[in-house]
Protein backbone atom coordinates (compact mmCIF):
# COMPACT_ATOMS: atom_id res chain seq x y z
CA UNK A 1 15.60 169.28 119.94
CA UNK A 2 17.65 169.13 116.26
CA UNK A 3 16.03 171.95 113.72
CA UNK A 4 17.13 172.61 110.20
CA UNK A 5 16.28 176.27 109.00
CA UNK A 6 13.78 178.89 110.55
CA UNK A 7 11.73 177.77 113.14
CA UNK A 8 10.32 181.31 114.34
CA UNK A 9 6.12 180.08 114.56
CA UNK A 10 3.24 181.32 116.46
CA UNK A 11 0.96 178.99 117.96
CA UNK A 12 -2.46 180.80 117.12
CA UNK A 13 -1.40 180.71 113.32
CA UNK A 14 0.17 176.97 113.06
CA UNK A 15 -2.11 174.09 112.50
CA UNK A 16 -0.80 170.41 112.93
CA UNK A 17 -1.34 167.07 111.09
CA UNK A 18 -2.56 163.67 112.33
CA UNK A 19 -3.62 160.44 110.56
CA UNK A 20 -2.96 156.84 109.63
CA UNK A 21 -0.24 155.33 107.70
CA UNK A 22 -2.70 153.74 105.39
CA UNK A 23 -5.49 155.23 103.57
CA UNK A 24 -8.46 153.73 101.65
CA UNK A 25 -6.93 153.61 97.83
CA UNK A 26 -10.31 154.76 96.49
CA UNK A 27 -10.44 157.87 98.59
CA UNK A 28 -6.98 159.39 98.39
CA UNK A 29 -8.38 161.78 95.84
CA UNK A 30 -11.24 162.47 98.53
CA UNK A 31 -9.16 163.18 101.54
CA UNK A 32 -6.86 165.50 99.61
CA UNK A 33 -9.06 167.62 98.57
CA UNK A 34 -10.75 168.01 102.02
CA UNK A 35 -7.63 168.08 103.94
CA UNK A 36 -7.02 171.33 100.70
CA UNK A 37 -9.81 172.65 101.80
CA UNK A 38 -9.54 171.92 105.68
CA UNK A 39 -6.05 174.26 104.69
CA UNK A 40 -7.27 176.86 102.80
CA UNK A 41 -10.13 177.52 105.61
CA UNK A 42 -7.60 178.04 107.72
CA UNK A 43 -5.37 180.32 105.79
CA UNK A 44 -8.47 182.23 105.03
CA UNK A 45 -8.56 182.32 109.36
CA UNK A 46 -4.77 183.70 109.29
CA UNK A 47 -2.94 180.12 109.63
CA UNK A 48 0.39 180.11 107.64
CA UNK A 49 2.51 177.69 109.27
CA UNK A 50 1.43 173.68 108.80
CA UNK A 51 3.30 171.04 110.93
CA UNK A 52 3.65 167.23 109.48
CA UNK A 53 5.04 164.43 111.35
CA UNK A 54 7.00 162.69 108.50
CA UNK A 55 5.23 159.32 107.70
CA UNK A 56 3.91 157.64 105.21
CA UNK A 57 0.34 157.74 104.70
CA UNK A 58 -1.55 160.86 105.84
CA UNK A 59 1.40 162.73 106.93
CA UNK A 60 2.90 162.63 103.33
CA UNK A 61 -0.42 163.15 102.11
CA UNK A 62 -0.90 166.46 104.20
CA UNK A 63 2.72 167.71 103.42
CA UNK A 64 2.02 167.68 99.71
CA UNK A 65 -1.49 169.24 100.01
CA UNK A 66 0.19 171.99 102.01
CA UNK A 67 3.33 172.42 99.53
CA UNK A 68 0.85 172.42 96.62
CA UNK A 69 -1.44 175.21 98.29
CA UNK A 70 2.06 177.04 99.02
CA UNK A 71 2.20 177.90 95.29
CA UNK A 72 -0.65 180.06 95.29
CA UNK A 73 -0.05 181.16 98.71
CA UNK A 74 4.00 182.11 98.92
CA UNK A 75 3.45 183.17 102.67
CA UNK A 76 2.65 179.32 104.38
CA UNK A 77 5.19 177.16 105.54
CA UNK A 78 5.51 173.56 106.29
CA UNK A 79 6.85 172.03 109.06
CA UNK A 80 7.98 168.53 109.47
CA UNK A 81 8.59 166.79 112.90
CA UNK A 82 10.34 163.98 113.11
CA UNK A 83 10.74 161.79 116.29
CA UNK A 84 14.52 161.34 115.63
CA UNK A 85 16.59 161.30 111.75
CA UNK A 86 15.47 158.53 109.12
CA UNK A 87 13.25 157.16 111.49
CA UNK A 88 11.54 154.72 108.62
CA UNK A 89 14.54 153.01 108.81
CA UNK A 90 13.03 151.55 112.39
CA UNK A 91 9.62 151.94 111.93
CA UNK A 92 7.54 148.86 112.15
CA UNK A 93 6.16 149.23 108.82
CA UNK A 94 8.24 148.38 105.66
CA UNK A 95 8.30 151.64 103.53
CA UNK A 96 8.24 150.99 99.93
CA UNK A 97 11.36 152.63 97.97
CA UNK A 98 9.10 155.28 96.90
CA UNK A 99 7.75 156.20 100.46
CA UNK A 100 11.63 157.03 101.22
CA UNK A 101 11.93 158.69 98.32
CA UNK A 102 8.90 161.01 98.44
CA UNK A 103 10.03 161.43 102.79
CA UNK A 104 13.52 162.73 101.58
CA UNK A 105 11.77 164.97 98.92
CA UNK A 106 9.87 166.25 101.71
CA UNK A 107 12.02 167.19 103.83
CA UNK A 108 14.38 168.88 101.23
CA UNK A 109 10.88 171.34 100.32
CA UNK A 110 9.88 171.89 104.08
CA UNK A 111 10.42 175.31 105.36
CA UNK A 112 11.86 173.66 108.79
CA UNK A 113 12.34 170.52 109.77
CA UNK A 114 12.42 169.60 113.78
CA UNK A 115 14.09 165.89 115.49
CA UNK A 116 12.61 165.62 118.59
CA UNK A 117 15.53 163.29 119.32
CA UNK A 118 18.79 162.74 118.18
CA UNK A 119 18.17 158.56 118.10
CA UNK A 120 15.78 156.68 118.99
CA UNK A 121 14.36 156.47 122.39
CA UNK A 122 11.27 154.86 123.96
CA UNK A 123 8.22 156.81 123.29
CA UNK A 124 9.53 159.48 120.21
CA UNK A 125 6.81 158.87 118.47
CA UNK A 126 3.87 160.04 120.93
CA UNK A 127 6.76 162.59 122.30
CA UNK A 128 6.72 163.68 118.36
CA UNK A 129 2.98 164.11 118.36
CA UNK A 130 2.45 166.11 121.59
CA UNK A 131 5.38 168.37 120.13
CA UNK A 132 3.37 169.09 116.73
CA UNK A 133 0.28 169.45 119.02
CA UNK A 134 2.08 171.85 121.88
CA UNK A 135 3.18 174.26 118.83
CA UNK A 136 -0.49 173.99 117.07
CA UNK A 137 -3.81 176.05 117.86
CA UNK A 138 -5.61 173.93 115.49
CA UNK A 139 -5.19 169.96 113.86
CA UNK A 140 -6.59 168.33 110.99
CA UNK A 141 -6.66 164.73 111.04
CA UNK A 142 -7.95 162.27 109.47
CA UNK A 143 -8.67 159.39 111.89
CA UNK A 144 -10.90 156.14 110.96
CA UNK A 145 -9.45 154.60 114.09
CA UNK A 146 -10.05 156.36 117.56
CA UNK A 147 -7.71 153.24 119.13
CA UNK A 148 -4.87 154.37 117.14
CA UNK A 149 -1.74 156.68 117.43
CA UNK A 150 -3.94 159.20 115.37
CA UNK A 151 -6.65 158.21 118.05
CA UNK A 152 -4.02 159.02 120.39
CA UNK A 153 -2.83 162.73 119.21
CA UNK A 154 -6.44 163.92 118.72
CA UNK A 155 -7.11 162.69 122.25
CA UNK A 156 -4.38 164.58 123.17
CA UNK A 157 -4.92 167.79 121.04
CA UNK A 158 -8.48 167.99 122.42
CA UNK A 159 -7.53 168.33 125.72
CA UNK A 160 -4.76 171.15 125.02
CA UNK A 161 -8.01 173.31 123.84
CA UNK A 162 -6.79 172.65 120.02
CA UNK A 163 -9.97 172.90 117.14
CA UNK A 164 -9.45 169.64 115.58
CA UNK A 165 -10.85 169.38 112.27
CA UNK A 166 -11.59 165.55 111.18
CA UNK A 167 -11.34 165.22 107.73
CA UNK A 168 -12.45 161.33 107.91
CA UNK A 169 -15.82 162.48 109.50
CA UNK A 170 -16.22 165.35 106.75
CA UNK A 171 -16.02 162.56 104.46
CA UNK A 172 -18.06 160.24 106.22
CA UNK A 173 -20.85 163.41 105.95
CA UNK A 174 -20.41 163.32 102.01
CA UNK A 175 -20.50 159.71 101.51
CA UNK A 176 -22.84 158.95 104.13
């Protein structure tokens, strides 16, 4: 395990991040204001730390929600996990220049960030999301997709005990 910085958190007041790379252009303004207010719900519950896995999509989406809410809130901290360094550059998806941009921009604001591995191996990804979930008491996600890697980590954070908060479903509530 690589870490840049602090990375002194407490499980009961660190909340992790799950969702999918690609999000419905007409509701990014929608999820990021519930996955703000899926945040500040949880600060108001003690939470100050916020973990984000580092790709594009939800991830990215959730790491800027968090750093904006940081501004009124000095005391929270963001977290990024990453499976192993500049991973996008083997990811099966293309990222667009500004995807690297904005994941570089990230990473420079975080309060920590964590490599599971040093390089690739077999499996960082999932071995990236149990990490996020093992540190977490609670995860927001927005999933669409239960047969999915998101599907995947909320499987997995409901059966460590986690509250998982699905942002997608909130949504689904509203527009429903």
């Amino acid at each position: 395990m690589d870490s840049e910085n602090d990375n002194d958190f407490k499980r009961p007041t660190t909340a992790c991040f799950t969702g999918h790379r690609e999000l419905p252009h007409h509701l990014v303004d929608k999820i990021c204001a519930a996955t703000g207010n899926a945040v500040e719900n949880l600060i108001v519950r003690g939470y100050d730390t916020f973990v984000a896995g580092g790709a594009r999509g939800y991830d990215a989406l959730a790491a800027e929600t968090v750093l904006d809410i940081a501004r009124k809130h000095p005391s929270i901290r963001l977290i990024i996990v990453l499976p192993f360094p500049d991973h996008y550059q083997r990811d099966e998806y293309n990222w667009a220049p500004e995807d690297i941009r904005q994941y570089h921009r990230l990473q420079k604001m975080a309060s920590c960030v964590i490599h599971v591995s040093r390089a690739y191996v077999r499996g960082a990804f999932k071995m990236r999301d149990r990490y996020m979930v093992d540190m977490s008491s609670a995860c927001i996600a927005y999933m669409t997709d239960p047969k999915s890697g998101t599907g995947y980590t909320v499987g997995y954070a409901q059966s460590q005990g986690l509250s998982v908060i699905d942002v997608a479903s909130m949504l689904g509530q509203l527009l429903g």
